[in-house]
PDB file of N, CA and C in Angstrom:
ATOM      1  N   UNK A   1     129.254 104.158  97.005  1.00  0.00           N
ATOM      2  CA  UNK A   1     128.545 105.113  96.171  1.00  0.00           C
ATOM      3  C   UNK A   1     127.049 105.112  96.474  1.00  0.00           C
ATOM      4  N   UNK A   2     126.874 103.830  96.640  1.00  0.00           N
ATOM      5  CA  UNK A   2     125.062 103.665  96.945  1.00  0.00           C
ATOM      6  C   UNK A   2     124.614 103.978  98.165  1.00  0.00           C
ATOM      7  N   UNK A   3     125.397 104.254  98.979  1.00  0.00           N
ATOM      8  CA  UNK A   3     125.192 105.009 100.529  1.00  0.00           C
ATOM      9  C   UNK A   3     124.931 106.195 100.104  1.00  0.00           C
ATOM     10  N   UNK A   4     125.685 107.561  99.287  1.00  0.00           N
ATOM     11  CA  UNK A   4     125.339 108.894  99.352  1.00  0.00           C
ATOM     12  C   UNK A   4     124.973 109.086  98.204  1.00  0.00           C
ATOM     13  N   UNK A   5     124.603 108.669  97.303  1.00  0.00           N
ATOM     14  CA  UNK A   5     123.918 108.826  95.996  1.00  0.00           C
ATOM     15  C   UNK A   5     122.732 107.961  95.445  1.00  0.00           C
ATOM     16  N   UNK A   6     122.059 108.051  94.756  1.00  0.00           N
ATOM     17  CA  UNK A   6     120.734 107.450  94.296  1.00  0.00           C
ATOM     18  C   UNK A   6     121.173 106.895  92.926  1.00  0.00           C
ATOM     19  N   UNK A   7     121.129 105.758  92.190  1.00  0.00           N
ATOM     20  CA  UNK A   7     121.413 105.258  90.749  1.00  0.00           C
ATOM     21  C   UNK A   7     120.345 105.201  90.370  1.00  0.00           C
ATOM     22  N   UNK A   8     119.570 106.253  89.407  1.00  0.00           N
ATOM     23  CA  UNK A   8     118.525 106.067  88.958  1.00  0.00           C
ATOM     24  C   UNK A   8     118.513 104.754  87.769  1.00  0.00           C
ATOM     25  N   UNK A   9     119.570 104.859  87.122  1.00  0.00           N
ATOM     26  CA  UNK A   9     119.992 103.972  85.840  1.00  0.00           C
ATOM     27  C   UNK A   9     121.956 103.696  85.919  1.00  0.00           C
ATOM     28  N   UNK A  10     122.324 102.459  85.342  1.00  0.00           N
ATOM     29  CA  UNK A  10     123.326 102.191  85.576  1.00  0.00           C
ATOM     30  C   UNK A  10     124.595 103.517  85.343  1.00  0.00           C
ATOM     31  N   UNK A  11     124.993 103.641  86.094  1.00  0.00           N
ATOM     32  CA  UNK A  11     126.519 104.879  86.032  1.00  0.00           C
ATOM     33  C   UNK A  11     126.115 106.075  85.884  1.00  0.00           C
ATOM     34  N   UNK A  12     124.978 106.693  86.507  1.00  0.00           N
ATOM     35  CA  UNK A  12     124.398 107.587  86.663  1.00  0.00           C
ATOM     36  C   UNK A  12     123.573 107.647  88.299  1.00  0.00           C
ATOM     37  N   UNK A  13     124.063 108.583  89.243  1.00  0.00           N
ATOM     38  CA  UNK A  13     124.537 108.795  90.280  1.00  0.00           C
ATOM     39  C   UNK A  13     123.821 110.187  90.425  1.00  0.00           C
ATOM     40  N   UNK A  14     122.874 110.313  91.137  1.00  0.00           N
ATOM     41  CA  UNK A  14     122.306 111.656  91.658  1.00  0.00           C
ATOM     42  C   UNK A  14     122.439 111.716  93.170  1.00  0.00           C
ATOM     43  N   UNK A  15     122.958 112.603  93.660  1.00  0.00           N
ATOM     44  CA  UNK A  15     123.805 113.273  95.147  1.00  0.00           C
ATOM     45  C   UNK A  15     121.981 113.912  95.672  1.00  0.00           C
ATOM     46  N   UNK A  16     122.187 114.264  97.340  1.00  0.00           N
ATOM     47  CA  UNK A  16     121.282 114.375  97.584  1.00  0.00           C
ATOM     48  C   UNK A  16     122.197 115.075  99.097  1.00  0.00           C
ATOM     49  N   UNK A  17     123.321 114.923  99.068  1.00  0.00           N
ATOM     50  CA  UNK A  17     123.832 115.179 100.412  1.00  0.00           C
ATOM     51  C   UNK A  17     124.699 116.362 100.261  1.00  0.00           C
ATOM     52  N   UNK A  18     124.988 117.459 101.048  1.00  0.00           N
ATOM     53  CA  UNK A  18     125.585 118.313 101.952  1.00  0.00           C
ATOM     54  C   UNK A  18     126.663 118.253 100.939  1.00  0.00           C
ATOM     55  N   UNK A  19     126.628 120.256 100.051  1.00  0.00           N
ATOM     56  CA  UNK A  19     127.578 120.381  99.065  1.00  0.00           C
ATOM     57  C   UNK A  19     129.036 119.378  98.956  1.00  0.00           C
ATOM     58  N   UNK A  20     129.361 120.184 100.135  1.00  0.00           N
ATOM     59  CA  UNK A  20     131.112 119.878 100.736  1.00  0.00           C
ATOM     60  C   UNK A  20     130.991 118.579 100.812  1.00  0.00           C
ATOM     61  N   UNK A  21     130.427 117.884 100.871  1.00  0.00           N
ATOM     62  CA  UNK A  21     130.810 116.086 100.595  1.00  0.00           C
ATOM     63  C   UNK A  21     130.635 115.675  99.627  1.00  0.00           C
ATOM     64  N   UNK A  22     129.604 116.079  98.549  1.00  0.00           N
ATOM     65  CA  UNK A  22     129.325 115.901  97.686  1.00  0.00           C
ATOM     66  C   UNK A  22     130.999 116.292  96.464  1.00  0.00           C
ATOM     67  N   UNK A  23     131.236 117.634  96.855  1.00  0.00           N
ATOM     68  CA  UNK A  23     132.743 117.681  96.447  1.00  0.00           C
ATOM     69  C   UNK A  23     133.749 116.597  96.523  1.00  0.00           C
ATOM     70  N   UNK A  24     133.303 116.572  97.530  1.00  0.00           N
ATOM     71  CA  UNK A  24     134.623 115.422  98.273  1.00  0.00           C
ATOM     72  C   UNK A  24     134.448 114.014  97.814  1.00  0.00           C
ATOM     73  N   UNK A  25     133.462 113.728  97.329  1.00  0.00           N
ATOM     74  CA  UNK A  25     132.916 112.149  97.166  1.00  0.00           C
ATOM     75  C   UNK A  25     133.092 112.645  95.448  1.00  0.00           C
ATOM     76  N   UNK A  26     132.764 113.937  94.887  1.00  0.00           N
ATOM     77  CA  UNK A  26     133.145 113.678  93.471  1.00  0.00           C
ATOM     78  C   UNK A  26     134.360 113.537  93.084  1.00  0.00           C
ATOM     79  N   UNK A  27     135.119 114.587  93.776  1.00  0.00           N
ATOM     80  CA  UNK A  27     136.719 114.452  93.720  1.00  0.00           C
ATOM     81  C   UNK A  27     137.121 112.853  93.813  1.00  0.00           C
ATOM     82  N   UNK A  28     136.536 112.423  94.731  1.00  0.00           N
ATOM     83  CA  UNK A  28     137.409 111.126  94.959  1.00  0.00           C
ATOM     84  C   UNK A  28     137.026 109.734  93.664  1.00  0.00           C
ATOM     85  N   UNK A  29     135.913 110.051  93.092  1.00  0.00           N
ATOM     86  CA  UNK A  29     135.612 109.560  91.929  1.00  0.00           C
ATOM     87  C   UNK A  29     136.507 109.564  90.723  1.00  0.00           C
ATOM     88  N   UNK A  30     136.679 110.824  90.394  1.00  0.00           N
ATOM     89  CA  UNK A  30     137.139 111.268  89.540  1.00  0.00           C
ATOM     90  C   UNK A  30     138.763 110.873  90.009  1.00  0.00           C
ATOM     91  N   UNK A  31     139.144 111.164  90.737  1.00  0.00           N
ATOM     92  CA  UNK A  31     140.283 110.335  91.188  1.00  0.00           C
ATOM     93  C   UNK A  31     140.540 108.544  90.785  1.00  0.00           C
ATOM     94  N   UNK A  32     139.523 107.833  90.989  1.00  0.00           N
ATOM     95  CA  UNK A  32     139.627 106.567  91.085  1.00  0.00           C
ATOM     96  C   UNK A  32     139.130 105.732  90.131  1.00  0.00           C
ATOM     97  N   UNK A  33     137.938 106.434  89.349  1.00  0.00           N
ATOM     98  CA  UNK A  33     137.333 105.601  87.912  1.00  0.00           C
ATOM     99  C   UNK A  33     137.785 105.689  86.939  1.00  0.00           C
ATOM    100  N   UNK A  34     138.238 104.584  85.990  1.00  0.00           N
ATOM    101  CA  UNK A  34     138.593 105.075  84.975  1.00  0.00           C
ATOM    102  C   UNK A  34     137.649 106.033  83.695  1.00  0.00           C
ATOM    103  N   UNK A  35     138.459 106.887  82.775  1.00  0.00           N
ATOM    104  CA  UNK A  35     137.952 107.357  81.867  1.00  0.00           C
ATOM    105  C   UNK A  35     136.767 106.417  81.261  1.00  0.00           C
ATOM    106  N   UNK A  36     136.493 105.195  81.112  1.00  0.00           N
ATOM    107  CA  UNK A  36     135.701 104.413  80.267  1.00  0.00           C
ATOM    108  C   UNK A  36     134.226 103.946  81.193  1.00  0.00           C
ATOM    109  N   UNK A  37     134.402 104.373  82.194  1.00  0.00           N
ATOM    110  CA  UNK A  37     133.708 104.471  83.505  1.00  0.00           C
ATOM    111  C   UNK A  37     131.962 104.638  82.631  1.00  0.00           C
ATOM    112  N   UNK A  38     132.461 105.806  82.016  1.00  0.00           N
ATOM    113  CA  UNK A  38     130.609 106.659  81.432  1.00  0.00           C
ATOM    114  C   UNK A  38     130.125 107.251  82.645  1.00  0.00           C
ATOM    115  N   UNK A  39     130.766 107.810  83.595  1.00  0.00           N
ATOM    116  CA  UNK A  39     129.953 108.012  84.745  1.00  0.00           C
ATOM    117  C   UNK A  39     129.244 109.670  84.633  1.00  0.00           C
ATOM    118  N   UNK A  40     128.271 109.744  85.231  1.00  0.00           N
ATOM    119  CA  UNK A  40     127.592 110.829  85.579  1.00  0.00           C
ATOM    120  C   UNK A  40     127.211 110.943  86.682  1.00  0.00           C
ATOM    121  N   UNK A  41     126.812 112.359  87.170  1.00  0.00           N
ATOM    122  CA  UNK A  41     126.825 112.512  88.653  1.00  0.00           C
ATOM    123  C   UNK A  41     126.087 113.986  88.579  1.00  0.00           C
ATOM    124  N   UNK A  42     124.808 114.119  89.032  1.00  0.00           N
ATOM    125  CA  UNK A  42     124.198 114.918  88.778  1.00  0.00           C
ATOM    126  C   UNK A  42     123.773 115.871  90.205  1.00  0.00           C
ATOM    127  N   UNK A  43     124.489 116.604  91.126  1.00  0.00           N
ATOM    128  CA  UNK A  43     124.477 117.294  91.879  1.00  0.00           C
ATOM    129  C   UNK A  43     123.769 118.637  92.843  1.00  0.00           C
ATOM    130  N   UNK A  44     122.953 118.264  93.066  1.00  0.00           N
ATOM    131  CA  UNK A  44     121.838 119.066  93.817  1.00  0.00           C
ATOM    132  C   UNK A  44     122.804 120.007  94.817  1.00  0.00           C
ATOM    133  N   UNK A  45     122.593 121.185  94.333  1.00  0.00           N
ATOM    134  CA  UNK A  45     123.619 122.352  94.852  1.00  0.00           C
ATOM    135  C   UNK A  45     122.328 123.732  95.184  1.00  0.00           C
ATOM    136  N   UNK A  46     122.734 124.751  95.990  1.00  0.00           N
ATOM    137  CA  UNK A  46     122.402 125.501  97.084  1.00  0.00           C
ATOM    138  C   UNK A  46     122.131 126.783  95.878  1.00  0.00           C
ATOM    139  N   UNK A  47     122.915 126.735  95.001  1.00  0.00           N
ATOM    140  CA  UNK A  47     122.907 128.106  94.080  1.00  0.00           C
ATOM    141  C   UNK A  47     122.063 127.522  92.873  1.00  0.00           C
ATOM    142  N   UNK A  48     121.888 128.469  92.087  1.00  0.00           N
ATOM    143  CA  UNK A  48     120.737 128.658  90.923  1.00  0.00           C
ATOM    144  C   UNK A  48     121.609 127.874  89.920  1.00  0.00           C
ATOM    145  N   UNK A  49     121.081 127.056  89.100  1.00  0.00           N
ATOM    146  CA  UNK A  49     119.584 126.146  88.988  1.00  0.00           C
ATOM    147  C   UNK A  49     119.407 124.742  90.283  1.00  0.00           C
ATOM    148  N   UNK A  50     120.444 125.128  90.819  1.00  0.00           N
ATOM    149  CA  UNK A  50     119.900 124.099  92.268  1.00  0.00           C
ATOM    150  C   UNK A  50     120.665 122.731  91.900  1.00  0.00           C
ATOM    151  N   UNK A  51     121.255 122.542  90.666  1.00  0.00           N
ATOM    152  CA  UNK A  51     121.818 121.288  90.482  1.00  0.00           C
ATOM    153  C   UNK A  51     123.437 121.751  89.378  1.00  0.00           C
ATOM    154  N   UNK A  52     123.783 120.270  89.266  1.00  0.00           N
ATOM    155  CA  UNK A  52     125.221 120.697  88.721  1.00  0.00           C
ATOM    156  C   UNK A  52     125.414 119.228  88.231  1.00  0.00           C
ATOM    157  N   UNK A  53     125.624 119.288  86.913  1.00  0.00           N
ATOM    158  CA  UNK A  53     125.643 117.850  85.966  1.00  0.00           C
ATOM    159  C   UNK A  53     127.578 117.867  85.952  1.00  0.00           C
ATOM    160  N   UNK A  54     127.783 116.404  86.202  1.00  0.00           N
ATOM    161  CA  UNK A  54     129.652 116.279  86.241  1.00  0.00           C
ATOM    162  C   UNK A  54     129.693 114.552  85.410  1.00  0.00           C
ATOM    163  N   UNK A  55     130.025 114.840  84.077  1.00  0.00           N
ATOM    164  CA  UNK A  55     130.134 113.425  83.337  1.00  0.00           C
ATOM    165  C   UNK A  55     131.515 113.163  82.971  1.00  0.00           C
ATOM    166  N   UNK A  56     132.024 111.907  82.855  1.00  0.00           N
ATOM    167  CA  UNK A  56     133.819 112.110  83.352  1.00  0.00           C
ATOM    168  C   UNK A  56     133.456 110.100  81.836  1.00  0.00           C
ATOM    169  N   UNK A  57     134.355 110.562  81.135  1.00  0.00           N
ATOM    170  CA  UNK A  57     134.786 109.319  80.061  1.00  0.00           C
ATOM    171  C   UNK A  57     133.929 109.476  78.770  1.00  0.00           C
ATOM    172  N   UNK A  58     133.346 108.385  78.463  1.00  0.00           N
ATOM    173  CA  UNK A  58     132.653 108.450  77.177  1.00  0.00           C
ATOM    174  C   UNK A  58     131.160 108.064  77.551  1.00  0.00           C
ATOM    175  N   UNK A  59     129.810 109.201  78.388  1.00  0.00           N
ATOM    176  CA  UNK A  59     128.851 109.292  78.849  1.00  0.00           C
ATOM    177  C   UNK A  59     127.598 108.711  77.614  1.00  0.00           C
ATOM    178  N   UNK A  60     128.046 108.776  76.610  1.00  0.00           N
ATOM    179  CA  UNK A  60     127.702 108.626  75.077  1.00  0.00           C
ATOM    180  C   UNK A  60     125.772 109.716  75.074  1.00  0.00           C
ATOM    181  N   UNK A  61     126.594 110.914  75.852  1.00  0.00           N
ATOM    182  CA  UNK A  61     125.652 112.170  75.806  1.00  0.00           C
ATOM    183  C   UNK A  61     126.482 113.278  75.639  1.00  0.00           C
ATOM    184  N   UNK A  62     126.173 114.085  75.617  1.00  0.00           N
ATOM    185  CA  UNK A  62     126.250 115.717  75.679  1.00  0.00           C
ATOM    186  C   UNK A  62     125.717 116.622  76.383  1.00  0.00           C
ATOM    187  N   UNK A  63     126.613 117.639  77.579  1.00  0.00           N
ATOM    188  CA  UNK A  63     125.873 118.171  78.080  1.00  0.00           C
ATOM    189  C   UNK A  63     125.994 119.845  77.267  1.00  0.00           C
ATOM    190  N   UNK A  64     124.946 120.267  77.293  1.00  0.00           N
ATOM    191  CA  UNK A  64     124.956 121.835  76.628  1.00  0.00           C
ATOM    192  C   UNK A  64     124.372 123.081  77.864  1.00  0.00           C
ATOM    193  N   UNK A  65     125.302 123.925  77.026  1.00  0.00           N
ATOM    194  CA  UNK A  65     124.562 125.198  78.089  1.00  0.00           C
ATOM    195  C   UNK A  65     123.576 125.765  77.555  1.00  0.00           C
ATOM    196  N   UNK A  66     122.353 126.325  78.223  1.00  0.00           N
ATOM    197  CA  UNK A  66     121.612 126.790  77.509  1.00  0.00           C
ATOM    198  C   UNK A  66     121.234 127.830  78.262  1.00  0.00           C
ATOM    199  N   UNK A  67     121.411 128.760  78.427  1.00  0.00           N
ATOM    200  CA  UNK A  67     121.042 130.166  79.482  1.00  0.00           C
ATOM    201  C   UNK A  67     121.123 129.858  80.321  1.00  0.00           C
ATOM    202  N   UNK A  68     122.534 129.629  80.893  1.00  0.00           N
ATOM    203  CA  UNK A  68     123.097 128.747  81.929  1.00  0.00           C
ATOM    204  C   UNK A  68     122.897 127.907  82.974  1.00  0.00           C
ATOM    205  N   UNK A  69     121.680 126.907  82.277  1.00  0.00           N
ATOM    206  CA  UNK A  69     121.534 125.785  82.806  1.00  0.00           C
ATOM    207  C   UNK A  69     122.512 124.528  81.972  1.00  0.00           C
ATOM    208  N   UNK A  70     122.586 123.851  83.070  1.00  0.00           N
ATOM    209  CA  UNK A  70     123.308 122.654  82.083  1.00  0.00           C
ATOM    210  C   UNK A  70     122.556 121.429  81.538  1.00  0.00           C
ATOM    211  N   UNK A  71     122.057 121.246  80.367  1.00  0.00           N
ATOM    212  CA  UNK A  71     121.168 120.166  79.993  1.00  0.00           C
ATOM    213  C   UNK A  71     122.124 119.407  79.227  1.00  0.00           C
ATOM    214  N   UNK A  72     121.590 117.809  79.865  1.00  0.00           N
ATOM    215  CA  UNK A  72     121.925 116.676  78.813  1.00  0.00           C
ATOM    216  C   UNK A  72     120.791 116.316  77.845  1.00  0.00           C
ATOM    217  N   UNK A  73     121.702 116.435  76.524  1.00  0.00           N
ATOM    218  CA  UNK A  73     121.349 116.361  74.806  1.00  0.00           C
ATOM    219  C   UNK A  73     121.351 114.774  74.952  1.00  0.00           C
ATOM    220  N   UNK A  74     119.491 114.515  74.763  1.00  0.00           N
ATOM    221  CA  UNK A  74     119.000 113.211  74.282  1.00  0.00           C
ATOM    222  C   UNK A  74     119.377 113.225  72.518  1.00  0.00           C
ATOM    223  N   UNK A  75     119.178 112.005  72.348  1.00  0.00           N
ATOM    224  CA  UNK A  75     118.944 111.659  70.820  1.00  0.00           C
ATOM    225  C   UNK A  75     117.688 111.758  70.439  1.00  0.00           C
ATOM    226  N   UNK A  76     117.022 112.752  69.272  1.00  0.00           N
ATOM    227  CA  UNK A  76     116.178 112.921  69.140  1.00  0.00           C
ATOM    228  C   UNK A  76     115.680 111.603  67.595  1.00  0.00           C
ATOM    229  N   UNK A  77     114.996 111.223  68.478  1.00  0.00           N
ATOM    230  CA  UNK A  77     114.335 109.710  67.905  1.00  0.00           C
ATOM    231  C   UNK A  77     113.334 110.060  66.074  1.00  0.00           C
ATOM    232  N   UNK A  78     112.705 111.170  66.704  1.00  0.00           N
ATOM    233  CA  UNK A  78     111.121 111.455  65.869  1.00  0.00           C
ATOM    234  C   UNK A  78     112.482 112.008  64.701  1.00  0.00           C
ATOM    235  N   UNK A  79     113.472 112.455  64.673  1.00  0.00           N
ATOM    236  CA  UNK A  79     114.320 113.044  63.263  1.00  0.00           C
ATOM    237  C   UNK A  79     115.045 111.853  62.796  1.00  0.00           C
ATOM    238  N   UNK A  80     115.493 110.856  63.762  1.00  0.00           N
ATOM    239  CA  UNK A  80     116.096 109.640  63.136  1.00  0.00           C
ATOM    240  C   UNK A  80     115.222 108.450  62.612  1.00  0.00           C
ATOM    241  N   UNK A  81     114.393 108.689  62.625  1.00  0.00           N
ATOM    242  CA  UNK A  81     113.183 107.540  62.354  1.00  0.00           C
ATOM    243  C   UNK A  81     112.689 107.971  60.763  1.00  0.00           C
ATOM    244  N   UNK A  82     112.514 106.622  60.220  1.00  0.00           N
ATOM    245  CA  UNK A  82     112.299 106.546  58.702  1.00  0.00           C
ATOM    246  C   UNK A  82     110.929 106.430  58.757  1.00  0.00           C
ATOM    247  N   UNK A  83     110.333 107.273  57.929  1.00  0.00           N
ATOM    248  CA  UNK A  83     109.059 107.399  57.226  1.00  0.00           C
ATOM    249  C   UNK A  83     108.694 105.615  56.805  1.00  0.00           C
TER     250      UNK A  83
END
């Protein structure tokens, strides 16, 4: 994995290589990790917005569409925090 992808933070995996492998190396993920994995894999692609978010088990995020970009939903801290 650490040959064609970058781990910025543990189980989170940003691609940097040539769509069609990038397919091929996600497929084969998703094939082989289990559901409890948390994995993410955040995909630098050729078409608009240039990337492509793929989270596979319990990522303990959310990704949302938002005018069809795909953003991952942080926990917003400043609303959970006590006065």
């Amino acid at each position: 994995m650490k040959l064609w992808f970058v781990e910025p933070k543990p189980h989170v995996f940003v691609s940097g290589i040539k769509d069609s492998v990038a397919d091929e190396v996600i497929r084969y993920l998703y094939e082989s990790c289990p559901p409890e994995s948390g994995l993410w894999v955040f995909q630098k692609i050729r078409q608009a917005p240039g990337y492509r978010i793929w989270g596979m088990g319990d990522t303990q995020r959310d990704v949302a569409l938002v005018g069809g970009l795909q953003l991952v939903v942080e926990k917003d801290l400043t609303r959970d925090a006590t006065p």
